[in-house]
Structure formats: structure tokens, C-alpha cells
Protein backbone atom coordinates (compact mmCIF):
# COMPACT_ATOMS: atom_id res chain seq x y z
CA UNK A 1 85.18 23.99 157.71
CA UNK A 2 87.89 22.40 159.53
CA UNK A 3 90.34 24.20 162.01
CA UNK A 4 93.39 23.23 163.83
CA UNK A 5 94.24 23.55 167.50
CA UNK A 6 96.86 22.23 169.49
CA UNK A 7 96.05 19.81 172.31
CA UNK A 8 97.60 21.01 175.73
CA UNK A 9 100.08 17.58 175.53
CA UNK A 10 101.55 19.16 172.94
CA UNK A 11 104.88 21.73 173.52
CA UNK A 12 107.11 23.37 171.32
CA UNK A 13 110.29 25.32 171.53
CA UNK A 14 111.61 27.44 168.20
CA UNK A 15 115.14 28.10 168.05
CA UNK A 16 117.14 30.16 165.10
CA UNK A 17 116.96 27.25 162.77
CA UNK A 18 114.12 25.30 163.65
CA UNK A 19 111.07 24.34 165.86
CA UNK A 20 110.52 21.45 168.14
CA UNK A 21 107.15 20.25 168.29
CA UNK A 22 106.66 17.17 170.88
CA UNK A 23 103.75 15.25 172.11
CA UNK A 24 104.18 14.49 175.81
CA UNK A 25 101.65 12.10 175.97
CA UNK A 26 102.47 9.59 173.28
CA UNK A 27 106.17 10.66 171.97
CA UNK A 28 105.40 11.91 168.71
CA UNK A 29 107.62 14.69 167.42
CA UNK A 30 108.42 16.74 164.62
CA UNK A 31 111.83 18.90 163.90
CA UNK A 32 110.23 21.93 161.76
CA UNK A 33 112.12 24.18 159.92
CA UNK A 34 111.94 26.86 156.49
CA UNK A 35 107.78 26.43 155.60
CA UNK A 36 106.86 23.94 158.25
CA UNK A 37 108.24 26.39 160.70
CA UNK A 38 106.55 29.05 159.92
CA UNK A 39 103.29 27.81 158.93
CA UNK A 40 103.34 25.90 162.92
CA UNK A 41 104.24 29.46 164.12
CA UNK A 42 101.21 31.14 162.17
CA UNK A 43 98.95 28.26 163.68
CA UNK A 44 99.94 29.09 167.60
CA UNK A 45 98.70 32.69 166.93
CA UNK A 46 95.58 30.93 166.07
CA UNK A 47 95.03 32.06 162.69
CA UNK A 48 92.26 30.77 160.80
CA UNK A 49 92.54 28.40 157.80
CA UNK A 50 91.37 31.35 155.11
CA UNK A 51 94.30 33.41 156.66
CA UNK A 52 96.79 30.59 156.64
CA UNK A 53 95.80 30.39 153.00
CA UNK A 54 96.35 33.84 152.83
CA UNK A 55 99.37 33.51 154.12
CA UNK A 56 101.26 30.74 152.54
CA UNK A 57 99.85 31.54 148.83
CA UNK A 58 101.61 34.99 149.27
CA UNK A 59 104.58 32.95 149.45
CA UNK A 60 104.30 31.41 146.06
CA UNK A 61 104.85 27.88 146.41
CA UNK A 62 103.69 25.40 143.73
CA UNK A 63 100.12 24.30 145.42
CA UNK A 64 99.84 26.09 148.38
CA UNK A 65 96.22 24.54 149.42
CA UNK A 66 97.19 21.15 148.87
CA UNK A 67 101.14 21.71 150.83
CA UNK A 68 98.90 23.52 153.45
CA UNK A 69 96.39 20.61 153.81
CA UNK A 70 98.25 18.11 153.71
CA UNK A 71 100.52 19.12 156.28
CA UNK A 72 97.45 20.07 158.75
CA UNK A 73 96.52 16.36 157.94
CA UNK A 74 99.63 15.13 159.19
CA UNK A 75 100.39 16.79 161.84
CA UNK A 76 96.74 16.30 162.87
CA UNK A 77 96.89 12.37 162.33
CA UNK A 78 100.16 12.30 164.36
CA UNK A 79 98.71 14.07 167.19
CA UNK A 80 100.48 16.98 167.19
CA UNK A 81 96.90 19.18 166.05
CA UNK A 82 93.47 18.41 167.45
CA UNK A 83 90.58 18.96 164.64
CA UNK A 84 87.78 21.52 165.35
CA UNK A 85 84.92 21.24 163.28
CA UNK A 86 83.18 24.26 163.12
């Protein structure tokens, strides 16, 4: 299985209405807010992928494996996650 980390370069800052997620090293960035928010907070407590799962099918969105993989595969592929396989 697959899990996510975030690579030192990487900072964020969450305000009321939405997190900042910035690469330092190559300028990448994302403005996160509502679900993308939330599921980037869930990942810097280091939660695994099962509980992320967990997590966002308890919040009944349409698909909530593919929404969740798909954005790990982004923000992976933009540098903003590192990929751990364990």
C-alpha cells in the first residue's frame, strides 16, 4: 500500500477559510479549502490511508476512494506529497 508524507520543502499555513500549501523548493502551490482542506489537515496528523478512507466516506461524498485518490495523486505528482511505499 501506498502512503503519503509531506517532504520538509513543503509549508502550509490554514486560515478560517482556507489552507496554503507551498513548495519552497520548486513554487508549486495549492489554495485548499471545504474537502481539500480538511482531507490536507487529516494527512499532517499522519493518518493512514484506511483511516483517511474512514474518514472521508463518513462524509458521504459521491466516490470517496476515487476523490481521495485522486487527489493524493495530485498533490503527490505536484510535489506537494512524497510517496511511501510500504
Amino acid at each position: 500500500m501506498t502512503t503519503y508524507t509531506c517532504p520538509p520543502r513543503v509549508k502550509w499555513v490554514i486560515d478560517a477559510h482556507q489552507t496554503i500549501v507551498v513548495n519552497e523548493q520548486s513554487g508549486e502551490f495549492a489554495v485548499l479549502s471545504d474537502v481539500d482542506a480538511t482531507l490536507w489537515h487529516w494527512l499532517t496528523l499522519n493518518y493512514s490511508y484506511d483511516k483517511l478512507l474512514t474518514f472521508i466516506t463518513a462524509l458521504e461524498l459521491p466516490h470517496p476512494e476515487q476523490l481521495l485518490q485522486s487527489t493524493l495523486q495530485n498533490w503527490a505528482s505536484s510535489g506537494l506529497l512524497m510517496e511511501r511505499k510500504a
